[in-house]
N, C-alpha and C. Protein backbone atom coordinates (compact mmCIF):
# COMPACT_ATOMS: atom_id res chain seq x y z
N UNK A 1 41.14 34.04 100.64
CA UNK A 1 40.59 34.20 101.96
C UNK A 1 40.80 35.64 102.41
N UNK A 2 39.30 36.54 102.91
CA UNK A 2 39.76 37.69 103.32
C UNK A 2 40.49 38.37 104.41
N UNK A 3 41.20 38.86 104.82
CA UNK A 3 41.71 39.41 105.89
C UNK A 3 40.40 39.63 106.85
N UNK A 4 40.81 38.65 108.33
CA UNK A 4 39.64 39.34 109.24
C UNK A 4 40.21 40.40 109.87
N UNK A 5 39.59 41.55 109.94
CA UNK A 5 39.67 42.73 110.72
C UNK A 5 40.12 42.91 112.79
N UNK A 6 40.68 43.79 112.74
CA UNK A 6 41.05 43.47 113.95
C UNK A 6 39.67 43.98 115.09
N UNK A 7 39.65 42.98 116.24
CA UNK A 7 37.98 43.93 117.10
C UNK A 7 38.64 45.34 117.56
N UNK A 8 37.50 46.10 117.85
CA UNK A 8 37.35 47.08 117.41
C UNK A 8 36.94 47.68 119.23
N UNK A 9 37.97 47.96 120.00
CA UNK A 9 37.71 48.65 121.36
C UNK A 9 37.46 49.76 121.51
N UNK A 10 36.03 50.24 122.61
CA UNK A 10 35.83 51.50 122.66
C UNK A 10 36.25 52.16 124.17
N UNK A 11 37.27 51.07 124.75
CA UNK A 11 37.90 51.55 125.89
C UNK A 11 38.79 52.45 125.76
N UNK A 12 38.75 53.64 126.66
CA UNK A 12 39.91 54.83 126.57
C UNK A 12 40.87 54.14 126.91
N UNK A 13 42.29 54.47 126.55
CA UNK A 13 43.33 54.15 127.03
C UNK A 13 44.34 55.41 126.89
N UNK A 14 44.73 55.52 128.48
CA UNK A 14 45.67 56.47 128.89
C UNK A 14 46.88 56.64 128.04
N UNK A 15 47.56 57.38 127.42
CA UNK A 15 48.57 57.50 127.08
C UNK A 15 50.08 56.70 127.76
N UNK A 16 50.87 56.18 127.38
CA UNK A 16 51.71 55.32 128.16
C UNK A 16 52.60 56.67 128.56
N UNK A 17 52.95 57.38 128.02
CA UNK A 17 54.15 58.35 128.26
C UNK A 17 53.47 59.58 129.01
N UNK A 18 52.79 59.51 129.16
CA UNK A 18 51.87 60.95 129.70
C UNK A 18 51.62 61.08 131.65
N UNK A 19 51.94 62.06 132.02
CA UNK A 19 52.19 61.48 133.88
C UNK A 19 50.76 62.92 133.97
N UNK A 20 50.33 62.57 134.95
CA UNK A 20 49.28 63.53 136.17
C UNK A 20 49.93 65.13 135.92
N UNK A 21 51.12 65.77 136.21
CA UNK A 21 52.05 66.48 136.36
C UNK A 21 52.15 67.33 134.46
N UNK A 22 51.69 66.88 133.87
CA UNK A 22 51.86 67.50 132.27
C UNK A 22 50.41 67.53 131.86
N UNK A 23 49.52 66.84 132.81
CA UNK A 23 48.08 66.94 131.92
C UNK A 23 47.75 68.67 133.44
N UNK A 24 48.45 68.38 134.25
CA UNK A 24 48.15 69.67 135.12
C UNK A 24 49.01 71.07 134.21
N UNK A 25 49.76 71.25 134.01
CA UNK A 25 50.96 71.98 133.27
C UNK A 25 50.20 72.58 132.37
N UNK A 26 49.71 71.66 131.11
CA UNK A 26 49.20 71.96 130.34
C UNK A 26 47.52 72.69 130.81
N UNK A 27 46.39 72.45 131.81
CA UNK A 27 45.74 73.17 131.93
C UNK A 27 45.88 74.36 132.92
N UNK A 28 47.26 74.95 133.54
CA UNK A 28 47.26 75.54 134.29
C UNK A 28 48.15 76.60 133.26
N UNK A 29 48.57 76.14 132.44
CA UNK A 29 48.91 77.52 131.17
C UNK A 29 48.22 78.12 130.36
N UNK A 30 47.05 76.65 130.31
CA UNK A 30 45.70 77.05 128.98
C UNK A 30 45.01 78.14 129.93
N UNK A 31 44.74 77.86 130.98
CA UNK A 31 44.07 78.99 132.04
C UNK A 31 44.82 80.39 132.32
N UNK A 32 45.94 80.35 132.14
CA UNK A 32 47.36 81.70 132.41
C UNK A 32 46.44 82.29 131.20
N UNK A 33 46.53 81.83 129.69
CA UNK A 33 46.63 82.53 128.44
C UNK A 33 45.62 82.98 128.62
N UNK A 34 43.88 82.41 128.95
CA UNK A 34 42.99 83.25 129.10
C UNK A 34 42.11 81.88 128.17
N UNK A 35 42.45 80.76 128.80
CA UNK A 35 41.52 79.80 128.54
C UNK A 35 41.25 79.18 127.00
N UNK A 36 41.99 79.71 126.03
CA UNK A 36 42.23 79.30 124.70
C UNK A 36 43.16 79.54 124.57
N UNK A 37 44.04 78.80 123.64
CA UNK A 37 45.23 78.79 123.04
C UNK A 37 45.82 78.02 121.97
N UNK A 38 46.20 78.46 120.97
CA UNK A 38 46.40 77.65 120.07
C UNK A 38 47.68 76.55 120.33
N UNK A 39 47.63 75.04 119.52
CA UNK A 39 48.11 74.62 119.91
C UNK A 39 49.84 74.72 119.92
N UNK A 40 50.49 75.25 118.66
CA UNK A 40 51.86 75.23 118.82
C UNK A 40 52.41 76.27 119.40
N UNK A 41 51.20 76.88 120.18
CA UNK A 41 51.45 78.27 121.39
C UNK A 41 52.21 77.87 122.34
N UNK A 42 50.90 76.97 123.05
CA UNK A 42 50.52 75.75 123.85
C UNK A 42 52.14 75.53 124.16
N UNK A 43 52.48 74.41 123.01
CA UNK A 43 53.68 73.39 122.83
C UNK A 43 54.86 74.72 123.17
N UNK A 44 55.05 75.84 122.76
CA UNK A 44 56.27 76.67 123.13
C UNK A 44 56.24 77.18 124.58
N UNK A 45 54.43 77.23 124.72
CA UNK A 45 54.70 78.08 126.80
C UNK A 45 55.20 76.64 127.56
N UNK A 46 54.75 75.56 126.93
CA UNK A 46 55.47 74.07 127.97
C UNK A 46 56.63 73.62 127.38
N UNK A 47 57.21 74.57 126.68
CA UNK A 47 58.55 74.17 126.73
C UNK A 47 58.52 73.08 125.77
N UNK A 48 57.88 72.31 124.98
CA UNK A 48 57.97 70.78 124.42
C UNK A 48 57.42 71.49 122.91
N UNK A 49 57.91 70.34 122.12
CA UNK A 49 57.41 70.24 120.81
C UNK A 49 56.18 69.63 120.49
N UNK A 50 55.44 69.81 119.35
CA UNK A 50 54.31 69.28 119.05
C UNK A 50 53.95 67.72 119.52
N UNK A 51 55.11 66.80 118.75
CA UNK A 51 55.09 65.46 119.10
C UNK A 51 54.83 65.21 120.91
N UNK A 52 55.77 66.08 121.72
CA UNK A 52 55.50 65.56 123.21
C UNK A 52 54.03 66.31 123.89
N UNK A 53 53.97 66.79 122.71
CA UNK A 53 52.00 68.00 123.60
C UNK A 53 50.73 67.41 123.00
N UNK A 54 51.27 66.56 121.95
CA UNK A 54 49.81 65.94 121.00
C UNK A 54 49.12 64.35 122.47
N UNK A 55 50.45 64.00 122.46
CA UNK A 55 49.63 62.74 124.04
C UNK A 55 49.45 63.60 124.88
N UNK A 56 49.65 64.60 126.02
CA UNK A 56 49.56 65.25 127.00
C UNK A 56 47.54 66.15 126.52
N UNK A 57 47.92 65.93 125.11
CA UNK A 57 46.72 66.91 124.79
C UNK A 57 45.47 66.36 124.86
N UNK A 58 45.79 64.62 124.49
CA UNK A 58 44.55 63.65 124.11
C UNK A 58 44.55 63.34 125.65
N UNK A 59 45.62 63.49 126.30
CA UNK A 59 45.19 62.81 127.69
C UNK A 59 44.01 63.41 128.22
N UNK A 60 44.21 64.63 128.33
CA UNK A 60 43.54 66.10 128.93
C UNK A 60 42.27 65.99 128.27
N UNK A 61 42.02 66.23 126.97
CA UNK A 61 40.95 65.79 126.46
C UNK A 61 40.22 64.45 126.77
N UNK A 62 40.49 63.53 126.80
CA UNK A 62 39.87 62.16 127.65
C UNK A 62 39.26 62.34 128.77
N UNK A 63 40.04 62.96 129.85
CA UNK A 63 39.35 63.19 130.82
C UNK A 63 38.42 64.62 131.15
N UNK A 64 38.10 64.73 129.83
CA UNK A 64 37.19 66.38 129.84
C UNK A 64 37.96 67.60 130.32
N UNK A 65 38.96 67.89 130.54
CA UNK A 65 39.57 69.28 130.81
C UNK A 65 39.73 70.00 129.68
N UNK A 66 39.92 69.68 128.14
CA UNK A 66 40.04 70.95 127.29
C UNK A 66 39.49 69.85 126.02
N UNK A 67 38.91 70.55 125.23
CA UNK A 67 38.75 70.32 123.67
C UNK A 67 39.68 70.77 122.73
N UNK A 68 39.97 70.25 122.04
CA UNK A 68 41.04 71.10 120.49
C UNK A 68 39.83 70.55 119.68
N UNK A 69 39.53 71.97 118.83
CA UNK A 69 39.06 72.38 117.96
C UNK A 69 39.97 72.97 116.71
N UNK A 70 40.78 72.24 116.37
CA UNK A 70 41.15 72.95 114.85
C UNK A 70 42.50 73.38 115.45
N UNK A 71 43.06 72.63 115.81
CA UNK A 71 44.29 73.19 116.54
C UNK A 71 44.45 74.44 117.90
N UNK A 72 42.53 74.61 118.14
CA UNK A 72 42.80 75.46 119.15
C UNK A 72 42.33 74.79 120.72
N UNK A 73 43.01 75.07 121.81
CA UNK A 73 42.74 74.09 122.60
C UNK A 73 42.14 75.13 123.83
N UNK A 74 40.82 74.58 124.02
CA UNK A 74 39.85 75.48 124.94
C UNK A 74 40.03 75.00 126.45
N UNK A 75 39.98 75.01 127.31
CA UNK A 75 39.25 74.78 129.08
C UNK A 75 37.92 74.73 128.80
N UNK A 76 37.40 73.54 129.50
CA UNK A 76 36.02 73.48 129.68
C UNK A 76 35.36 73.90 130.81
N UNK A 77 34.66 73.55 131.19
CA UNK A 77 33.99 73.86 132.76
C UNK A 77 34.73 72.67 133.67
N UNK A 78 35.16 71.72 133.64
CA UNK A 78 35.81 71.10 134.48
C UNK A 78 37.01 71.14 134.51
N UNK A 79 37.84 71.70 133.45
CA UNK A 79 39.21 72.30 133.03
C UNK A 79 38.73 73.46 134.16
N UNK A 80 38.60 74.49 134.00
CA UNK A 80 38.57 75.57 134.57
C UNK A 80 38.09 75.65 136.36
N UNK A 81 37.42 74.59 136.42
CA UNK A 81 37.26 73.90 137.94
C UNK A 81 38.47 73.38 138.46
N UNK A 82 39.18 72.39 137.60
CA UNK A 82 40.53 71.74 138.15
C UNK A 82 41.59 72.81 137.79
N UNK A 83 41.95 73.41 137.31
CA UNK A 83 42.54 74.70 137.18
C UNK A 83 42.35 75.91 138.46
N UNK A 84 41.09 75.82 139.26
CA UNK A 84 41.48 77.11 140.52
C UNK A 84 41.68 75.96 141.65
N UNK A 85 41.35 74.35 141.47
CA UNK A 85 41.55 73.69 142.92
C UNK A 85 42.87 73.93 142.77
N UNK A 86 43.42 74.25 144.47
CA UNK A 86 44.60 74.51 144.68
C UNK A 86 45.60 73.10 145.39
N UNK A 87 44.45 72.33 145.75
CA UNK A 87 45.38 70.59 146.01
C UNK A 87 44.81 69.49 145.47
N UNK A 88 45.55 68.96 145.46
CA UNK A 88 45.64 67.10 145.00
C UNK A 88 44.28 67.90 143.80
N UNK A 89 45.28 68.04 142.65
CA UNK A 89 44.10 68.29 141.18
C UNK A 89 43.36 67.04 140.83
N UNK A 90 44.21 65.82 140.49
CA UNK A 90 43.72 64.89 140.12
C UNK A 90 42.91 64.39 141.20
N UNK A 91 42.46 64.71 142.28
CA UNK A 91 41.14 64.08 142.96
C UNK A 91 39.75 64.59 142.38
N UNK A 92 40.00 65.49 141.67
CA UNK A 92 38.80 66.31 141.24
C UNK A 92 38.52 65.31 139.98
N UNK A 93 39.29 65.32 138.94
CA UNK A 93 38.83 64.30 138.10
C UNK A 93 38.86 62.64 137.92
N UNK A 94 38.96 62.11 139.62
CA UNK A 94 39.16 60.71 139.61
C UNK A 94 38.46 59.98 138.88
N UNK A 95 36.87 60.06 139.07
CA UNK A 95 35.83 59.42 138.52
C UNK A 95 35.89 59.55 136.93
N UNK A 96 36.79 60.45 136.27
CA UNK A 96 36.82 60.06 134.93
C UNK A 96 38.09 59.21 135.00
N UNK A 97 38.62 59.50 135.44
CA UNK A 97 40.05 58.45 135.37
C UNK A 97 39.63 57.57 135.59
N UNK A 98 39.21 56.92 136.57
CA UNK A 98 38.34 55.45 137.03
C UNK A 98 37.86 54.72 135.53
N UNK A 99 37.60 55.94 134.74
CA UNK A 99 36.79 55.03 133.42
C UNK A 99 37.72 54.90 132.17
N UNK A 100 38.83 55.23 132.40
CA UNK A 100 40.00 54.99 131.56
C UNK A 100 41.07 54.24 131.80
N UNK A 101 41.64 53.45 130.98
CA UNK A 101 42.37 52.09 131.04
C UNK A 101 43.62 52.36 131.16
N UNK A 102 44.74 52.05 132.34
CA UNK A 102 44.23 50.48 132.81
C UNK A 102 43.75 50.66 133.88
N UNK A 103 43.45 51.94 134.39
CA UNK A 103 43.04 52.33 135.90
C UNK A 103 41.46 51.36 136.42
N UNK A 104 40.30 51.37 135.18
CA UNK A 104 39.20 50.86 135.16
C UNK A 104 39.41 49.47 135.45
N UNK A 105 40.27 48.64 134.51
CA UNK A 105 40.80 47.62 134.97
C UNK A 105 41.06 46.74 136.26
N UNK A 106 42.35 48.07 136.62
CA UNK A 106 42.71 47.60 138.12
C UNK A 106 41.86 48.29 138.99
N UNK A 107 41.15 49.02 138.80
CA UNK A 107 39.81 48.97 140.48
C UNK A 107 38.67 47.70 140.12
N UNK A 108 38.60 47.06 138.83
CA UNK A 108 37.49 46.38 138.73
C UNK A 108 38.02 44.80 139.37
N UNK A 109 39.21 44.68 139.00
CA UNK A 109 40.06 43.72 139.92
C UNK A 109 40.63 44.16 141.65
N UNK A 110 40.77 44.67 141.47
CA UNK A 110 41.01 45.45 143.31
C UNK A 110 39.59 45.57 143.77
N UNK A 111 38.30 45.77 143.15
CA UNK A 111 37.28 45.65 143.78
C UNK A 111 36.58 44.90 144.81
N UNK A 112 37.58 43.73 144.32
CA UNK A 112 37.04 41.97 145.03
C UNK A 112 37.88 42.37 145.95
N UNK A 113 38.41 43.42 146.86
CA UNK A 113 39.19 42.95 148.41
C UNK A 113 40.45 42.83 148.61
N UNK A 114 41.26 42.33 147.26
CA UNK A 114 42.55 41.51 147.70
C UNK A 114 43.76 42.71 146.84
N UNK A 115 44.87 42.84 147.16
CA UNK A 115 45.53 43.26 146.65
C UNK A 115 46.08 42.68 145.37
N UNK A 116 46.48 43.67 144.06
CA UNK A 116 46.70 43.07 142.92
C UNK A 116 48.17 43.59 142.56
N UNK A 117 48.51 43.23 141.48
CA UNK A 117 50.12 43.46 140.41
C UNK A 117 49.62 43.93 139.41
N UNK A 118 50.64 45.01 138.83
CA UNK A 118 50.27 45.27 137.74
C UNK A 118 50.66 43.92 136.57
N UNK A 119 50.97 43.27 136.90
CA UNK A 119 50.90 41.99 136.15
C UNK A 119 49.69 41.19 135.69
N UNK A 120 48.93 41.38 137.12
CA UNK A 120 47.69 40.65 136.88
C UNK A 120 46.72 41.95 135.97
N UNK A 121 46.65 43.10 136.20
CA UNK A 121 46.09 44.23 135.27
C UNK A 121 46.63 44.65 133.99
N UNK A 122 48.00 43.91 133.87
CA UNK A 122 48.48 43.79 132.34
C UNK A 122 47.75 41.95 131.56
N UNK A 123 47.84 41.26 132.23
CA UNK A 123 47.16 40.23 131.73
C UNK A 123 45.75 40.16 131.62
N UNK A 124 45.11 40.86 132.29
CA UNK A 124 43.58 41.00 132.11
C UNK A 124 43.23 41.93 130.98
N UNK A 125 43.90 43.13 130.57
CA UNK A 125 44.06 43.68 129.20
C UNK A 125 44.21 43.15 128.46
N UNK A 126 45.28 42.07 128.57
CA UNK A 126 45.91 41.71 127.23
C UNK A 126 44.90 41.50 126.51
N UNK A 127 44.52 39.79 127.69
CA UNK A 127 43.11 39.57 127.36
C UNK A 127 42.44 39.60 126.31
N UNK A 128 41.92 41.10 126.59
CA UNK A 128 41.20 42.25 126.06
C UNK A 128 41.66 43.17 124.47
N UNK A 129 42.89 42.33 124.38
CA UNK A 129 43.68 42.98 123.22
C UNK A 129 44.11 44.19 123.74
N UNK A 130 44.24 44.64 124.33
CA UNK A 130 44.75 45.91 125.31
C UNK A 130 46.10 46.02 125.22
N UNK A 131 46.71 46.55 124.72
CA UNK A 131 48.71 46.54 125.00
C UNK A 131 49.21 48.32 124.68
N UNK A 132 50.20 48.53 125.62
CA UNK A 132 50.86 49.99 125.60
C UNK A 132 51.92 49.41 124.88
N UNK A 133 52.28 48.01 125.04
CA UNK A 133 53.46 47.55 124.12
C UNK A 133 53.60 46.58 123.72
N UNK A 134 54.47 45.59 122.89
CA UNK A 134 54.46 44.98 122.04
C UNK A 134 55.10 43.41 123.47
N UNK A 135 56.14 43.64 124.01
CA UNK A 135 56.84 43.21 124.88
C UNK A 135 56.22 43.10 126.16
N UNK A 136 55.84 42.00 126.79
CA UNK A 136 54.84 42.02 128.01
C UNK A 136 55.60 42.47 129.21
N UNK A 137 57.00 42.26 129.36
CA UNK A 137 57.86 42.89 130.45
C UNK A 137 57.76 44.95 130.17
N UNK A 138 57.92 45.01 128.91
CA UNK A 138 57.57 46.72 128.57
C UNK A 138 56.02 47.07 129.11
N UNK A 139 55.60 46.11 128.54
CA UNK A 139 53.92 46.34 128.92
C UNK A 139 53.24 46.45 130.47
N UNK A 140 53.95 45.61 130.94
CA UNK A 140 53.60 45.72 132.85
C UNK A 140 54.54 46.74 133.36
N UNK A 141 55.59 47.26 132.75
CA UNK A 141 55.93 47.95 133.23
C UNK A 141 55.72 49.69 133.18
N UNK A 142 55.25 49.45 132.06
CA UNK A 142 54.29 51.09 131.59
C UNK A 142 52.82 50.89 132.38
N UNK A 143 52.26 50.01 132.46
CA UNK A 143 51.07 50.03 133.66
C UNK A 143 51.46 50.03 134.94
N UNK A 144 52.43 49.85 135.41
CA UNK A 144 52.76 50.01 137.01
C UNK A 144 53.11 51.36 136.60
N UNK A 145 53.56 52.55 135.93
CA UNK A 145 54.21 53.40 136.46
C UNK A 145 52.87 54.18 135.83
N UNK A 146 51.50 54.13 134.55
CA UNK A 146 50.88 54.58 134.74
C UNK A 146 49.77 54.57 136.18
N UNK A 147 49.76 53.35 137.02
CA UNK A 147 48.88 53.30 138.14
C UNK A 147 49.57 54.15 139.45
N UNK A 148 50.94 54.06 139.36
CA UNK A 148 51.41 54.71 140.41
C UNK A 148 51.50 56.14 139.87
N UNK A 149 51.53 56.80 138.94
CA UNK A 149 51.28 58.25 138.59
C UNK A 149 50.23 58.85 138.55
N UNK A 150 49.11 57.92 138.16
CA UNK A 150 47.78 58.38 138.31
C UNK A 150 46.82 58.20 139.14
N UNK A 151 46.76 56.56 139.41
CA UNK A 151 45.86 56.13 140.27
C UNK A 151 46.15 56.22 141.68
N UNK A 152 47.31 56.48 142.14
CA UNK A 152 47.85 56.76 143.40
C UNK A 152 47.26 58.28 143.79
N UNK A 153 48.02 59.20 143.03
CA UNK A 153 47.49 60.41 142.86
C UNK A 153 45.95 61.04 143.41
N UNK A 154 45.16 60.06 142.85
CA UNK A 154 43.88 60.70 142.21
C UNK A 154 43.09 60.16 143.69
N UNK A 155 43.81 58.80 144.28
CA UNK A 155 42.99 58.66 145.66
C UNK A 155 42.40 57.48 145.28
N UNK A 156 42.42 56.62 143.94
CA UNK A 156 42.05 55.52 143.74
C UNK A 156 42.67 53.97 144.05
N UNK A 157 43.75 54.57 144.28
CA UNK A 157 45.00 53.15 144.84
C UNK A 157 45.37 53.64 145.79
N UNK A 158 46.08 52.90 146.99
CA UNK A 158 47.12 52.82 147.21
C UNK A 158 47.95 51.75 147.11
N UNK A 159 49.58 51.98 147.27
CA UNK A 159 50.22 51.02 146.99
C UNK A 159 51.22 50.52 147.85
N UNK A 160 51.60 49.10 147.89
CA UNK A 160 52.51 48.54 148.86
C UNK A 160 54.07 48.29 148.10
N UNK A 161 55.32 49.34 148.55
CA UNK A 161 56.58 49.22 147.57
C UNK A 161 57.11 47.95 147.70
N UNK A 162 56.78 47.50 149.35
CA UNK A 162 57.61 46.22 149.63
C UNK A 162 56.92 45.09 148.97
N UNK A 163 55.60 44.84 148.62
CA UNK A 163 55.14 43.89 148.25
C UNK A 163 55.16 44.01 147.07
N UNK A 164 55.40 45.36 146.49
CA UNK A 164 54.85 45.57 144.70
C UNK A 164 53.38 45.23 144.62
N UNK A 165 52.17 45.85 145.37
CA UNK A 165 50.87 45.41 144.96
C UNK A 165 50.08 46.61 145.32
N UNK A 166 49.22 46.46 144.13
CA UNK A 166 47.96 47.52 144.63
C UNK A 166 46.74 47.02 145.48
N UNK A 167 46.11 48.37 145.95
CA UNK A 167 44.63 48.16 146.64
C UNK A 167 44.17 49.41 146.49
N UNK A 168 42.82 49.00 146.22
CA UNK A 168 41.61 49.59 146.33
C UNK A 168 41.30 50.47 147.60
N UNK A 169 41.28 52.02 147.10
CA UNK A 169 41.22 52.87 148.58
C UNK A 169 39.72 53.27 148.69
């Protein structure tokens, strides 16, 4: 009997370890150097090693701010746009965030009105075969701290501490 293959998702998914604050870092140095930079340049002006700049890099790339080409990592035109706004950066690229997981998720559930958990936006992934981790207590808990780092941020949530729940802003 052959091995069935696992399905095959073409949903972005955010980096679990990656915060708003390092995908800014990283394009506000690529812009210092003069808008290219190679990458283990990159990794020495932020202080981090390859391993902690390769997620920060795919993040950035996901949401269109820089390309790596061959280890060299460019600013695009919306890199270089979110690079001179001088507040709240991540409002500029909400609408791509909106389309990356689990943020897409929880506005498509926060859409209907009612406030949600990242519980209920970790179970609607799962779902989906969707997991940052193996452990569903690890797993809701890397989506609450990606929604409150990003989606708070960006103007797409807000959130209630006392209740532990999101809404749709």
């Amino acid at each position: 009997m052959a091995d069935t293959p696992m399905p095959l998702h073409t949903a972005l998914l955010m980096p679990g370890n990656v915060r708003g604050g390092q995908v800014i870092s990283l394009v506000e140095i690529t812009g210092s150097i003069g808008g290219k930079v190679d990458a283990p340049k990159l990794a020495d002006e932020m202080g981090a090693d390859l391993a902690v700049l390769l997620p920060i890099l795919d993040a950035a790339e996901m949401l269109g701010l820089v390309r790596n080409e061959k280890a060299d990592v460019h600013l695009t035109e919306l890199g270089l746009k979110f690079q001179k706004t001088t507040k709240n950066k991540l409002r500029v690229i909400k609408d791509r965030i909106a389309m990356v997981e689990p943020f897409k998720m929880a506005l498509e559930l926060a859409s209907r009105g009612k406030h949600i958990t990242a519980s209920q936006v970790a179970d609607a992934l799962s779902e989906m075969g969707l997991r940052w981790h193996y452990k569903p207590e690890l797993n809701e808990a890397l989506i609450k701290t990606l929604l409150i780092h990003w989606a708070i941020y960006a103007g797409l949530l807000s959130y209630d501490g006392k209740s532990d729940k999101f809404l749709k802003v």
